[in-house]
Protein backbone atom coordinates (compact mmCIF):
# COMPACT_ATOMS: atom_id res chain seq x y z
CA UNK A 1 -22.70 -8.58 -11.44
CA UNK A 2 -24.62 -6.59 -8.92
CA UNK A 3 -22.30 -4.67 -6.61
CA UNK A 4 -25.03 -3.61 -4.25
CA UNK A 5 -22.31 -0.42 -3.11
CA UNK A 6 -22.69 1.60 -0.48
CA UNK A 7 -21.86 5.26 0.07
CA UNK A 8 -18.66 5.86 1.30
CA UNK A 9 -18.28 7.90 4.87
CA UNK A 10 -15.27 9.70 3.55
CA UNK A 11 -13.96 9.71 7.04
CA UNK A 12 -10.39 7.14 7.24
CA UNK A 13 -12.82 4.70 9.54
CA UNK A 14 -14.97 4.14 6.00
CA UNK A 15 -12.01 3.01 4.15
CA UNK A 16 -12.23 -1.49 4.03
CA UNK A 17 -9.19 -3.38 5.57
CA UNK A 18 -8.54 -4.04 2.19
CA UNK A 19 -7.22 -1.68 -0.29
CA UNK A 20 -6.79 -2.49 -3.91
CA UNK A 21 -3.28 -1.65 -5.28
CA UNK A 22 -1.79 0.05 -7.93
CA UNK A 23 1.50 -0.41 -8.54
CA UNK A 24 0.66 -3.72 -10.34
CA UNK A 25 -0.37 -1.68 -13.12
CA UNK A 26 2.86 -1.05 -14.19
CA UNK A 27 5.92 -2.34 -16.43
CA UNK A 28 7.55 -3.46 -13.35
CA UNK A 29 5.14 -5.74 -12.61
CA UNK A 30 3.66 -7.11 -15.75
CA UNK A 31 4.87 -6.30 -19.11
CA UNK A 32 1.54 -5.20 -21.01
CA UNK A 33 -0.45 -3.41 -17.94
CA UNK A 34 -2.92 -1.86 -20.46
CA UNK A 35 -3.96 -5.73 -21.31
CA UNK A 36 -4.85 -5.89 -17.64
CA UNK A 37 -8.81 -7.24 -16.46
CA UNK A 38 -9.07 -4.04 -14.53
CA UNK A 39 -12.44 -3.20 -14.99
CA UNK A 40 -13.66 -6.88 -13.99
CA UNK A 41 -10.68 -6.61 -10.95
CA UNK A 42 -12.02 -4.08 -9.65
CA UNK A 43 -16.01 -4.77 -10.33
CA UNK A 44 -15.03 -7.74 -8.23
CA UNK A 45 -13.44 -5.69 -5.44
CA UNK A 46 -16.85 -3.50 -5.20
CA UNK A 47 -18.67 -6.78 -5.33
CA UNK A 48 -16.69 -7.84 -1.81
CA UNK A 49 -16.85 -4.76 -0.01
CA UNK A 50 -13.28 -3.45 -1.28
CA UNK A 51 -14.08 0.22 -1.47
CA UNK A 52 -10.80 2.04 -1.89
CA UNK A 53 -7.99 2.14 -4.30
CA UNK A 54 -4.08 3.00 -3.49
CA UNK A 55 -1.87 4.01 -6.75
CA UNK A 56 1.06 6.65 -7.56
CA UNK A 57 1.97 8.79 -10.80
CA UNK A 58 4.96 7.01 -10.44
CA UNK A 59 3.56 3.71 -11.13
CA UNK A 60 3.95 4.34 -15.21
CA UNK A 61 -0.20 4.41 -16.58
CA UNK A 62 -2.13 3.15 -13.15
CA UNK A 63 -3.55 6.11 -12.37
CA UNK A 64 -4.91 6.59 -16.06
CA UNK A 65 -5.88 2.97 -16.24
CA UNK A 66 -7.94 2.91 -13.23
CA UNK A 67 -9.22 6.59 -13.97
CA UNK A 68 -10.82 5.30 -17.50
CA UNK A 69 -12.00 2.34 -15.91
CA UNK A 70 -13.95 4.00 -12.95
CA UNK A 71 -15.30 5.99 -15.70
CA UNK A 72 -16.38 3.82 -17.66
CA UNK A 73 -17.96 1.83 -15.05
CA UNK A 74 -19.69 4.79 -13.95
CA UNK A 75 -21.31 5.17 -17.44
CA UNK A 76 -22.03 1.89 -17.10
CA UNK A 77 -23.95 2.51 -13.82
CA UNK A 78 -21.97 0.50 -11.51
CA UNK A 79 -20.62 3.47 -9.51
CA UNK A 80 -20.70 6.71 -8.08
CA UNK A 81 -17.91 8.58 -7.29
CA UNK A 82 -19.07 8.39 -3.65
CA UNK A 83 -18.99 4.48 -3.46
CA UNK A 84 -15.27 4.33 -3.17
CA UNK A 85 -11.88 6.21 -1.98
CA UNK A 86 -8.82 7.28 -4.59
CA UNK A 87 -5.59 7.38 -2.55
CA UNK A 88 -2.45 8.60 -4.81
CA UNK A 89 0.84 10.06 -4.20
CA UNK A 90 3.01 13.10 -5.31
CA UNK A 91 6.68 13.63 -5.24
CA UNK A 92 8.12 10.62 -7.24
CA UNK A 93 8.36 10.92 -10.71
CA UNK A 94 10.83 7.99 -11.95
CA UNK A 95 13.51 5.75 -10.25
CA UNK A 96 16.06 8.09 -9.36
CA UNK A 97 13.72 11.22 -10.32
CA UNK A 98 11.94 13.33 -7.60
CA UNK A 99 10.20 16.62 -7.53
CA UNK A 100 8.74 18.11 -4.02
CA UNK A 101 8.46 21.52 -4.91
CA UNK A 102 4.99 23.39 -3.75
CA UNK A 103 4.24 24.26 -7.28
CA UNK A 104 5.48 20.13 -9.07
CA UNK A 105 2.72 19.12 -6.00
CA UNK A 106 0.07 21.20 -7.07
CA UNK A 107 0.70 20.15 -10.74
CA UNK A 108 0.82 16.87 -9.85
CA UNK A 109 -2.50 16.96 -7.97
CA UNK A 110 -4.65 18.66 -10.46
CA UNK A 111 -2.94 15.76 -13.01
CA UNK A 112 -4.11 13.19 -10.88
CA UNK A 113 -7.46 14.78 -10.13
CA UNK A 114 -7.62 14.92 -14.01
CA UNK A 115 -7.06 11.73 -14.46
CA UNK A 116 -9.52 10.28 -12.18
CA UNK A 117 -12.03 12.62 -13.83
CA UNK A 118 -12.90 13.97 -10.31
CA UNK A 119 -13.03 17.02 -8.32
CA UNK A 120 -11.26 15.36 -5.03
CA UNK A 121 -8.70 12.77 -4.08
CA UNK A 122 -9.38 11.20 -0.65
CA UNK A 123 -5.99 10.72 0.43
CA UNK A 124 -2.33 11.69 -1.00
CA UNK A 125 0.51 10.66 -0.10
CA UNK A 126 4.33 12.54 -0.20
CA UNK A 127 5.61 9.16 -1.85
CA UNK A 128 9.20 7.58 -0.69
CA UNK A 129 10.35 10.76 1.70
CA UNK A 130 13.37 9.08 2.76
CA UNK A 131 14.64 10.45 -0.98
CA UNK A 132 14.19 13.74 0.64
CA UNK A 133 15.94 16.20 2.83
CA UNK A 134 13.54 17.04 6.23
CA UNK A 135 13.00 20.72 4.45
CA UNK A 136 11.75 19.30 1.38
CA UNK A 137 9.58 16.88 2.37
CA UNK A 138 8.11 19.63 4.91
CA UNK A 139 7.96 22.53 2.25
CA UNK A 140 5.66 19.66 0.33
CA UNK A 141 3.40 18.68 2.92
CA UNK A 142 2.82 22.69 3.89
CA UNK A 143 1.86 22.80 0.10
CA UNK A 144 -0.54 19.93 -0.16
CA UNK A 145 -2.52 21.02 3.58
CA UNK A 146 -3.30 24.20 1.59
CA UNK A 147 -4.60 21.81 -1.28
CA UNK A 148 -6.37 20.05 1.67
CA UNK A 149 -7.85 23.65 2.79
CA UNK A 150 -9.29 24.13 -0.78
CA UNK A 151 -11.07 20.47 -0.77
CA UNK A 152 -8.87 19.10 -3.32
CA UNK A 153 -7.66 16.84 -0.40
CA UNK A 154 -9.53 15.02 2.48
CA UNK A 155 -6.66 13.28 3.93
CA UNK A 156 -2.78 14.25 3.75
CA UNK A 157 0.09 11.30 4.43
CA UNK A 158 3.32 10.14 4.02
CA UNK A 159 4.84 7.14 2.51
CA UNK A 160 8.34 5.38 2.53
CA UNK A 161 10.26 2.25 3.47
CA UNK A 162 12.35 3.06 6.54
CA UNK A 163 10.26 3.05 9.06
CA UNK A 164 12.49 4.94 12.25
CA UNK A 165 12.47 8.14 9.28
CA UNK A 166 8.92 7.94 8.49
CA UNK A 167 8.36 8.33 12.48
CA UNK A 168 10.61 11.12 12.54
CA UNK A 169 8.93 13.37 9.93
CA UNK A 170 5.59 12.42 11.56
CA UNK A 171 6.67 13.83 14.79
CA UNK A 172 8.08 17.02 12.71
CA UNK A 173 5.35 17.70 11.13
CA UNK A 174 2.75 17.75 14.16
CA UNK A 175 5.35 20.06 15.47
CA UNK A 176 5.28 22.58 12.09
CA UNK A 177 2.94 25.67 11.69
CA UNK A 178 0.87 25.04 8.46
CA UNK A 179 0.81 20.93 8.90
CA UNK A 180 0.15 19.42 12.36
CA UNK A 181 -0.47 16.11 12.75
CA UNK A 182 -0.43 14.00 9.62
CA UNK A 183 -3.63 12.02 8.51
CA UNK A 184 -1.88 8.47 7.62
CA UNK A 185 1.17 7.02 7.33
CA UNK A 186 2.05 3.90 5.25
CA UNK A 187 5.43 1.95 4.99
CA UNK A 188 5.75 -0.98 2.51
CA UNK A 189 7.41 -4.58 2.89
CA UNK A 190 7.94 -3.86 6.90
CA UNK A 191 4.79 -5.81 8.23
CA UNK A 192 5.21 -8.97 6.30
CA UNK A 193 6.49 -12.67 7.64
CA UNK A 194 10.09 -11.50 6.82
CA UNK A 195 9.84 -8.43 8.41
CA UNK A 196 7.49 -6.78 11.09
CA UNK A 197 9.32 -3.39 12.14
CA UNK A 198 6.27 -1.44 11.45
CA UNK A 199 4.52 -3.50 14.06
CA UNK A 200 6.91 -2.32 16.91
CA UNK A 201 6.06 1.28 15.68
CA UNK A 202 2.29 1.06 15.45
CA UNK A 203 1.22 2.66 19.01
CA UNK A 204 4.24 5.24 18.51
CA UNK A 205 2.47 6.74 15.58
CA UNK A 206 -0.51 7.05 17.27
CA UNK A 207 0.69 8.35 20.90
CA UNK A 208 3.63 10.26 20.01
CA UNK A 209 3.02 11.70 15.92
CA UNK A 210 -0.90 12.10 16.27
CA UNK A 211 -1.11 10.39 13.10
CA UNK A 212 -4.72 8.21 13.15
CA UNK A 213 -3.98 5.70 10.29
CA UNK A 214 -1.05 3.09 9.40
CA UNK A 215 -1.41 1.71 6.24
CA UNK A 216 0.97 -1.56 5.62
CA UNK A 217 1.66 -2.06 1.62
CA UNK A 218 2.78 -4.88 0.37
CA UNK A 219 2.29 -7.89 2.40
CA UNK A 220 4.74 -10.31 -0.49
CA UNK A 221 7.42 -7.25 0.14
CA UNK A 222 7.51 -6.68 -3.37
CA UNK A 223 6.90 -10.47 -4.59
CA UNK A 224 9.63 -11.88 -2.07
CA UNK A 225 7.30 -13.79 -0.42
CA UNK A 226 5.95 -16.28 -3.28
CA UNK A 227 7.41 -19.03 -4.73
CA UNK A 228 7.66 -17.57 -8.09
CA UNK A 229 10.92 -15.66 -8.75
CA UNK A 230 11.54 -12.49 -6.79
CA UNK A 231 11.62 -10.02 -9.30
CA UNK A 232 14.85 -8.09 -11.29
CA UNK A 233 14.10 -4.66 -9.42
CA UNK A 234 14.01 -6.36 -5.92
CA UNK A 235 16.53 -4.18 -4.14
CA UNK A 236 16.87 -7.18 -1.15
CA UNK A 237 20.50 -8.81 -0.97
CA UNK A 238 21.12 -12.25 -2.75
CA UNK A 239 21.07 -13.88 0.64
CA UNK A 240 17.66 -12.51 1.65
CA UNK A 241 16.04 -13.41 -2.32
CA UNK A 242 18.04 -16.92 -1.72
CA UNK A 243 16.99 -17.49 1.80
CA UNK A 244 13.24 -17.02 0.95
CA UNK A 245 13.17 -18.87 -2.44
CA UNK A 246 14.45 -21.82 0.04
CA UNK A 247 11.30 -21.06 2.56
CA UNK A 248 9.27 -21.46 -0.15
CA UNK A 249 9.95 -24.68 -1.78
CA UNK A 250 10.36 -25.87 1.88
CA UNK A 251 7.04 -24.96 3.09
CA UNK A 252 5.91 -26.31 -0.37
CA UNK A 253 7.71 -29.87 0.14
CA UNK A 254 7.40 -30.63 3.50
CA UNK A 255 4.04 -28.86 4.34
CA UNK A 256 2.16 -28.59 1.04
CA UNK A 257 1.36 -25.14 1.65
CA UNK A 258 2.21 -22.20 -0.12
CA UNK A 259 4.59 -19.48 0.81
CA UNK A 260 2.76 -16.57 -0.55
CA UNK A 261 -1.09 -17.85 1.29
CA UNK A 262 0.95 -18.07 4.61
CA UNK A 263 2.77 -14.48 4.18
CA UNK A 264 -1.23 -12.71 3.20
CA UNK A 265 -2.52 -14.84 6.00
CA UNK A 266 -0.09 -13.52 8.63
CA UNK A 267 0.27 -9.85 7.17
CA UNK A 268 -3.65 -9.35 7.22
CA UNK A 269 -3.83 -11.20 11.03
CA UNK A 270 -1.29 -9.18 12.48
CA UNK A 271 -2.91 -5.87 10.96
CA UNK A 272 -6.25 -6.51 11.27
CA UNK A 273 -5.72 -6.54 15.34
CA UNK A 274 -3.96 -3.68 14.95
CA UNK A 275 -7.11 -1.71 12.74
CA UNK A 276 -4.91 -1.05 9.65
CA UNK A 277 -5.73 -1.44 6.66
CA UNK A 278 -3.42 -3.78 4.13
CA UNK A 279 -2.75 -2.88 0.42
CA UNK A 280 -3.20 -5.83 -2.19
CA UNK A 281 -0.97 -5.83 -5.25
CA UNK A 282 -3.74 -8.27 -7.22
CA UNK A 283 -3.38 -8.15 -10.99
CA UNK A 284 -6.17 -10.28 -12.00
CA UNK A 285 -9.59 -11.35 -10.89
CA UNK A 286 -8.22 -14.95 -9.72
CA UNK A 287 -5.08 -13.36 -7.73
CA UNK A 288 -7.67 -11.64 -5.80
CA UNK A 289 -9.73 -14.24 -5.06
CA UNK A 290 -7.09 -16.12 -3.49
CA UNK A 291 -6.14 -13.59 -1.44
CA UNK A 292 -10.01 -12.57 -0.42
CA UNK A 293 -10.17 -16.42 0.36
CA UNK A 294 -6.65 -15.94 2.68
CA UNK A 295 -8.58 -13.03 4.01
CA UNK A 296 -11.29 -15.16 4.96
CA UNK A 297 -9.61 -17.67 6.54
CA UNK A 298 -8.23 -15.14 9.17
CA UNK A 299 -11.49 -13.78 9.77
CA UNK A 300 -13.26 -17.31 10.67
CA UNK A 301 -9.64 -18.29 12.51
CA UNK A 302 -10.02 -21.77 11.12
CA UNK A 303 -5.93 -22.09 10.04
CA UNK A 304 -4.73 -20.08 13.04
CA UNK A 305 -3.40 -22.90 15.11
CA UNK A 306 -1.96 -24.30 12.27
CA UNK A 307 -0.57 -21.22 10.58
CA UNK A 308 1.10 -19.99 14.20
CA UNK A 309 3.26 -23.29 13.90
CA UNK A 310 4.05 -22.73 10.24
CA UNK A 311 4.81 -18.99 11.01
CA UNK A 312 7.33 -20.09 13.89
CA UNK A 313 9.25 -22.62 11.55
CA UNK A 314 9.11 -20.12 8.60
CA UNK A 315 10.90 -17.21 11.13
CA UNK A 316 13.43 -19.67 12.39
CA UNK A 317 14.08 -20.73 9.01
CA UNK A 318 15.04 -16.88 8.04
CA UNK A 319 17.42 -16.95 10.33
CA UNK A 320 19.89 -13.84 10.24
CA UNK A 321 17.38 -12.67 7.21
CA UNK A 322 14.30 -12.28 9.94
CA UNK A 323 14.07 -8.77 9.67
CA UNK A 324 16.48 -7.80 7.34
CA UNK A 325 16.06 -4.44 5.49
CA UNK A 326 17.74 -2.68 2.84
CA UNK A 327 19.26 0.69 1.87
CA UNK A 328 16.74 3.34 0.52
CA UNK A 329 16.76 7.33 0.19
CA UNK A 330 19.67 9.20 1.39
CA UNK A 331 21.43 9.28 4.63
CA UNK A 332 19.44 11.52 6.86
């Protein structure tokens, strides 16, 4: 396969609306991660333009896995370091497990710089702050704009699921000597057909917290969205998991179209307007085809009539579950 890449810009503009993710590489999400098609996954992503990569220490062996394989595909000629963007995370280390001391950051970068085999990460993330108390997650983020001073770091961000808190520590920390305004912010599961609060706080970001990306992760909130079952670590309520396993077999029955296509469709429309950029959790070649095609589909606007009706009868159909959230992190 000729992948024909181009050299990144290494300015936040350069990064492609899509962003392959990580967390798919993982226990949580399939039992044997190692057995994944990574190297073809993401030889595939190059191939359509996909030129950056979101992950986490805390998603068990992704890092490592996708560190080997850009290695090896570099041996194998199909890539520079400079064709493509590493975004990772520091802070989480297991479920209920959290370090965001200045000196567990640093570690933690020069691990994941390790792993990647590479001298710079373009983007890291404080991962899940709403864990946090506001001094931590500040004493971490004075630590990893030093890291950014030394070039270890292009861009600096934060990452989370409430979205009000997320706002809150982005207009702290363009108020703090040693951070100013943060690079990017992303939130995960709150820009999806269940749920759009980040929408509503896209232009606050940018006007009030200086920050100049959003990123929105994933668009199936966690594999919600999809007619498959939800899976065991969903942290949703039984009526949410309930109420969307119904939209799914309804849209299925009645409409022939399926739940998960509609959610990518609408997630990647409503971000692409806003200049975002939208994480994929793909584990395999043909899971990210289908959502390239989705991708597709929005760009030459040939379902949009169509999918605006389905979109209205899938909200209604939530009900009291349109926009529902859940607990996460502490009380704050």
């Amino acid at each position: 396969m000729s992948l024909n890449l181009k050299k990144v810009s290494g300015t936040l503009s350069g990064i492609s609306p899509l962003i392959v993710g990580g967390a798919v590489f993982n226990t949580q999400y399939n039992d044997n991660p190692t057995a994944l098609p990574i190297y073809r996954l993401l030889e595939k992503a190059f191939s359509l333009g996909i030129n950056a990569i979101d992950t986490s220490p805390y998603y068990g062996p992704s890092e490592e896995l996708l560190g080997n394989t850009l290695r090896q595909m570099a041996e194998d000629g199909k890539v520079e370091r400079n064709n493509y963007y590493i975004c990772t995370k520091v802070g989480r280390l297991h479920l209920d497990d959290f370090d965001y001391t200045p000196s567990w950051v640093e570690k933690s970068v020069t691990r994941s710089l390790q792993r990647f085999h590479t001298s710079y990460l373009d983007v890291v993330f404080l991962h899940d702050i709403e864990f946090k108390t506001a001094d931590d997650i500040i004493g971490a983020l004075q630590m990893l704009m030093a890291l950014k001073k030394r070039g270890l770091i292009r861009y600096v961000g934060i990452s989370g699921y409430p979205v009000y808190f997320l706002y809150q520590i982005a207009k702290l920390s363009k108020e703090t000597p040693d951070i100013g305004p943060l690079d990017l912010v992303m939130s995960y599961s709150n820009m999806c057909l269940q749920n759009t609060t980040l929408q509503l706080y896209y232009d606050k970001f940018l006007s009030d917290t200086g920050v100049k990306l959003v990123n929105n992760a994933s668009i199936l909130s966690m594999s919600l969205l999809r007619n498959q079952e939800t899976k065991s670590f969903h942290p949703a309520s039984s009526g949410l998991k309930k109420r969307c396993h119904e939209l799914g077999s309804m849209l299925q029955n009645k409409y022939n179209v399926d739940l998960a296509d509609l959610a990518t469709r609408f997630a990647i429309r409503e971000w692409k307007d806003k200049h975002g950029k939208t994480v994929l959790g793909v584990s395999t070649v043909e899971e990210l085809e289908i959502a390239w095609k989705q991708y597709q589909l929005v760009l030459d606007g040939s379902l949009d009539d169509k999918d605006r009706e389905l979109i209205d009868i899938s909200r209604e159909f939530l009900g009291e579950q349109l926009n529902e959230t859940w607990e996460s992190g502490i009380k704050h």
